[in-house]
C-alpha atoms as a PDB file:
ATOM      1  CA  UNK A   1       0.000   0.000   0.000  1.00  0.00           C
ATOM      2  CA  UNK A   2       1.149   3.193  -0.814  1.00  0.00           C
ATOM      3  CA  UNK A   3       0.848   6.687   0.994  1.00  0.00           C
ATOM      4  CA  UNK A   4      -2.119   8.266  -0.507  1.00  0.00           C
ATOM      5  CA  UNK A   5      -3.870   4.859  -0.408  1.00  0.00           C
ATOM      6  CA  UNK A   6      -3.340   4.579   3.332  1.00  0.00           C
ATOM      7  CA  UNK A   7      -4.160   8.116   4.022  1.00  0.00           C
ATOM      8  CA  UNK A   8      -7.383   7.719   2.078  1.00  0.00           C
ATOM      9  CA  UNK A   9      -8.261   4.551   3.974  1.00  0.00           C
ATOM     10  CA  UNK A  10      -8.108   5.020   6.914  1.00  0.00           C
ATOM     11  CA  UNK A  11      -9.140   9.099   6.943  1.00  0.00           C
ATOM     12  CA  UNK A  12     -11.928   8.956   4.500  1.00  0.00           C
ATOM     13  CA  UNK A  13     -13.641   5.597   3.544  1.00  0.00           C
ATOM     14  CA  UNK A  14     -15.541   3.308   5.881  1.00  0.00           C
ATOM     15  CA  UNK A  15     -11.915   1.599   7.232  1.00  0.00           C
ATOM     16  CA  UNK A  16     -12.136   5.107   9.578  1.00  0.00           C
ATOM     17  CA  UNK A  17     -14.202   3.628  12.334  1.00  0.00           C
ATOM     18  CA  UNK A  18     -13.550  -0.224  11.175  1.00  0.00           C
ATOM     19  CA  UNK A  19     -12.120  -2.412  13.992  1.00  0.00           C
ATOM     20  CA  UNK A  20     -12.500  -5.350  11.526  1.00  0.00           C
ATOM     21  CA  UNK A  21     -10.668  -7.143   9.373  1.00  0.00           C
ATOM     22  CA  UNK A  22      -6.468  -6.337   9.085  1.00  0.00           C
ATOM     23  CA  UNK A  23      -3.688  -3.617   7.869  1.00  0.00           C
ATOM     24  CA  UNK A  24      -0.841  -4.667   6.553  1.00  0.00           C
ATOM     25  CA  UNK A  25       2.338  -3.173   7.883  1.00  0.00           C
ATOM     26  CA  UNK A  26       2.780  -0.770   5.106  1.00  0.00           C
ATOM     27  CA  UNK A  27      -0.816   0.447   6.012  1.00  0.00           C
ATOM     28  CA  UNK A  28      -0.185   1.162   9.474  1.00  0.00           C
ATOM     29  CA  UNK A  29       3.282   2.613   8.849  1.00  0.00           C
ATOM     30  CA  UNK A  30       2.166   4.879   5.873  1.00  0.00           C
ATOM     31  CA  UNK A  31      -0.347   6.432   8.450  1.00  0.00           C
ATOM     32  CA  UNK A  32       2.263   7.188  11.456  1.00  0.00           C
ATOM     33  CA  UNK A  33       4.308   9.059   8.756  1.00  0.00           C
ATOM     34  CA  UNK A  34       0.953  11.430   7.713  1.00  0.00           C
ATOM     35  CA  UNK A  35       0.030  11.728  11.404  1.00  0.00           C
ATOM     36  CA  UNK A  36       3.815  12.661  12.392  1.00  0.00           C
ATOM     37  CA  UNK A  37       3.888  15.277   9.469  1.00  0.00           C
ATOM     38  CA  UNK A  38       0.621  16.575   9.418  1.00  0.00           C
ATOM     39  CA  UNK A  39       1.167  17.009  13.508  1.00  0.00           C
ATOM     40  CA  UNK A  40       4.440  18.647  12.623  1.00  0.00           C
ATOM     41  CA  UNK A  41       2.788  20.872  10.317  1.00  0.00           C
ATOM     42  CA  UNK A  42      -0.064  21.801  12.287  1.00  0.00           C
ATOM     43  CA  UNK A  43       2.262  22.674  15.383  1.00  0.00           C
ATOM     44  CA  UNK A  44       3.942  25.625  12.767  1.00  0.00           C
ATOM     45  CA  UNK A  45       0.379  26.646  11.669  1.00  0.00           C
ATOM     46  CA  UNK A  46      -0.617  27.183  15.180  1.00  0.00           C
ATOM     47  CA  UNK A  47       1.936  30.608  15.642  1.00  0.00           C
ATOM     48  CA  UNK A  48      -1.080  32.078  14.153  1.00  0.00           C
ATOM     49  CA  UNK A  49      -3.786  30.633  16.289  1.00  0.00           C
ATOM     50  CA  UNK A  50      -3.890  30.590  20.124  1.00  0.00           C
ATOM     51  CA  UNK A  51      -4.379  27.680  22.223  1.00  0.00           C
ATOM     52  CA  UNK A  52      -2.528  25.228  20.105  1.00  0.00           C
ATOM     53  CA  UNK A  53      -6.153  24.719  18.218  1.00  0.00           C
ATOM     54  CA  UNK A  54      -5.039  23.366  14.803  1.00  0.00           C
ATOM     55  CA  UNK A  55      -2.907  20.326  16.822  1.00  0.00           C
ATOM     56  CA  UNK A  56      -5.724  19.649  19.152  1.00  0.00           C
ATOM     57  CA  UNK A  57      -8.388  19.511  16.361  1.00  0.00           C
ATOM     58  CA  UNK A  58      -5.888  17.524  14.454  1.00  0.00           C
ATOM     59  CA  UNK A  59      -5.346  15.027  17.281  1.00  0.00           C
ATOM     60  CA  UNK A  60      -9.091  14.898  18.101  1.00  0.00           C
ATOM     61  CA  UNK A  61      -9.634  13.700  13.877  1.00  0.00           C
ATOM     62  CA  UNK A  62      -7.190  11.619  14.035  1.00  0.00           C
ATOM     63  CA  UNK A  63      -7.510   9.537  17.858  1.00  0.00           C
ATOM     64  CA  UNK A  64     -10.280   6.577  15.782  1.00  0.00           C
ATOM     65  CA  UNK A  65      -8.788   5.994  13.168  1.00  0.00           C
ATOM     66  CA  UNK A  66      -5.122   6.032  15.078  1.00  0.00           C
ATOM     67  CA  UNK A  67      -7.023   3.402  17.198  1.00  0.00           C
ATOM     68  CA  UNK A  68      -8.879   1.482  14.620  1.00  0.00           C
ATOM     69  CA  UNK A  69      -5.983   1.046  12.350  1.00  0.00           C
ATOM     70  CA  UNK A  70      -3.970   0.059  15.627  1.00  0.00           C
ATOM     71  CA  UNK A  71      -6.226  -2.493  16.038  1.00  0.00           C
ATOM     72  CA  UNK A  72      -6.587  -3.756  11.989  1.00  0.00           C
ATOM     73  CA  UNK A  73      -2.995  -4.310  12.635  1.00  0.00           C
ATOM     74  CA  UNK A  74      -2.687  -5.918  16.073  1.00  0.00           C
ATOM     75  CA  UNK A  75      -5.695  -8.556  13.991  1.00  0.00           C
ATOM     76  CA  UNK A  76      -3.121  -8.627  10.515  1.00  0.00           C
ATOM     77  CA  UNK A  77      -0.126 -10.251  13.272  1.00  0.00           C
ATOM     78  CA  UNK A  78      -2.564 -12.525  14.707  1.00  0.00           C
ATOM     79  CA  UNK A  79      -3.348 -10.777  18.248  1.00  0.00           C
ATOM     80  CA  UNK A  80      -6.213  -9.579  19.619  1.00  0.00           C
ATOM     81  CA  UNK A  81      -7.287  -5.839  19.282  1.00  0.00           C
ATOM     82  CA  UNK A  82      -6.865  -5.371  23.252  1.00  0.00           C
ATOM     83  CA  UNK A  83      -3.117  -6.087  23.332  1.00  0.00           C
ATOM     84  CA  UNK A  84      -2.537  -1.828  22.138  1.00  0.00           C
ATOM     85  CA  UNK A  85      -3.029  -1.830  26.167  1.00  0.00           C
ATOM     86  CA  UNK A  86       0.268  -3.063  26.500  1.00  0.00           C
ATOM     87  CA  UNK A  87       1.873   0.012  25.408  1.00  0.00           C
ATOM     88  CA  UNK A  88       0.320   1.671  28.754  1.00  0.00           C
ATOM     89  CA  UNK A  89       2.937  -0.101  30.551  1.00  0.00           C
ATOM     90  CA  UNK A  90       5.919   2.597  30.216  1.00  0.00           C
ATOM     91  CA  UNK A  91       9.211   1.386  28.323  1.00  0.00           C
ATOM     92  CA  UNK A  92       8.445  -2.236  28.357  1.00  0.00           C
ATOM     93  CA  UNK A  93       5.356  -1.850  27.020  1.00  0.00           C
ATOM     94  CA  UNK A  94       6.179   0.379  24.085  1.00  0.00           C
ATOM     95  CA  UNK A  95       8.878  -1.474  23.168  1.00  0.00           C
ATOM     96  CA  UNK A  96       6.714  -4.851  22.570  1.00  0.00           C
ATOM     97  CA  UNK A  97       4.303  -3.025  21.261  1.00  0.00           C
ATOM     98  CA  UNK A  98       6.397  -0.925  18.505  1.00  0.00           C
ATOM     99  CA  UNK A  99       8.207  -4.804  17.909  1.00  0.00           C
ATOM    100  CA  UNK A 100       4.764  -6.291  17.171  1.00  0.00           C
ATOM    101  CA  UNK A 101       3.890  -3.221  15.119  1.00  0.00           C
ATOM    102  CA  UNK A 102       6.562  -3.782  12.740  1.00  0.00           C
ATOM    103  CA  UNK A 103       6.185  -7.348  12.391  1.00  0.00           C
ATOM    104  CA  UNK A 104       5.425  -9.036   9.396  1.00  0.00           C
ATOM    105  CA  UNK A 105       1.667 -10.052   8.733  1.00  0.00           C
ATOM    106  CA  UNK A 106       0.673 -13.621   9.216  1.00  0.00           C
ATOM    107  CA  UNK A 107       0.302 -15.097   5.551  1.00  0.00           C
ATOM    108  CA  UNK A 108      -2.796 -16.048   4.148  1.00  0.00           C
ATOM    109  CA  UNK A 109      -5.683 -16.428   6.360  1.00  0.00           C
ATOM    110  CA  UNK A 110      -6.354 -15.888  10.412  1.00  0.00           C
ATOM    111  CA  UNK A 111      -9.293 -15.593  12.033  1.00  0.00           C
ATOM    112  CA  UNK A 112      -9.993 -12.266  11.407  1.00  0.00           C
ATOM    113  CA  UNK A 113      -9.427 -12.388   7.635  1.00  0.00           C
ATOM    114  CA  UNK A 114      -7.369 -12.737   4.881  1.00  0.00           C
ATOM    115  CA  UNK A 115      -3.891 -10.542   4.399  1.00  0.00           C
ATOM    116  CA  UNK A 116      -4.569  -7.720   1.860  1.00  0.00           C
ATOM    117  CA  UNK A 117      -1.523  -7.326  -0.439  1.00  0.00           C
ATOM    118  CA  UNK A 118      -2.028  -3.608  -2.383  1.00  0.00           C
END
């Protein structure tokens, strides 16, 4: 999957709210790079606005499908959804969690669904 496709996915078309089904790797790590840059970019628009209100409105349209896509991909390794939780437990935590992240997705079929290769 490329960079517009996971943008569009997961920001615009009915994989926004969609626990579901997987993401691929690419997916998931095609979004972090929009939300890091977008973020970024938002931070340097608000100079002109007080409150930090373009990052917080960012963050607030981004926090489903951050946590829907999280989960898509937790589902695409073969774990449940729930395991994100793990990353509340400092260091440890993030580290599994960013590990399992970049792991490569389970070929063919788990239970919930079959790897998408765009």
């Amino acid at each position: 999957m490329e960079f517009t496709q996971s943008v569009k996915r997961n920001m615009t078309t009915g994989a926004y709210a969609q626990i579901s089904g997987r993401a691929s790797r690419s997916e998931y790590w095609w979004f972090v790079l929009f939300t890091a840059l977008a973020g970024a970019a938002a931070g340097a628009l608000d100079v002109f606005f007080p409150g930090d209100l373009l990052q917080s409105l960012f963050s607030i349209a981004i926090f489903i499908p951050g946590i829907t896509l999280g989960i898509r991909r937790m589902h695409d390794i073969g774990k449940s959804g729930w395991w994100l939780l793990i990353g509340l437990i400092p260091v440890i935590g993030w580290i599994v969690l960013i590990v399992w992240l970049a792991t490569k997705s389970d070929a063919g079929s788990n239970k919930w669904g079959v790897t998408e290769r765009a």
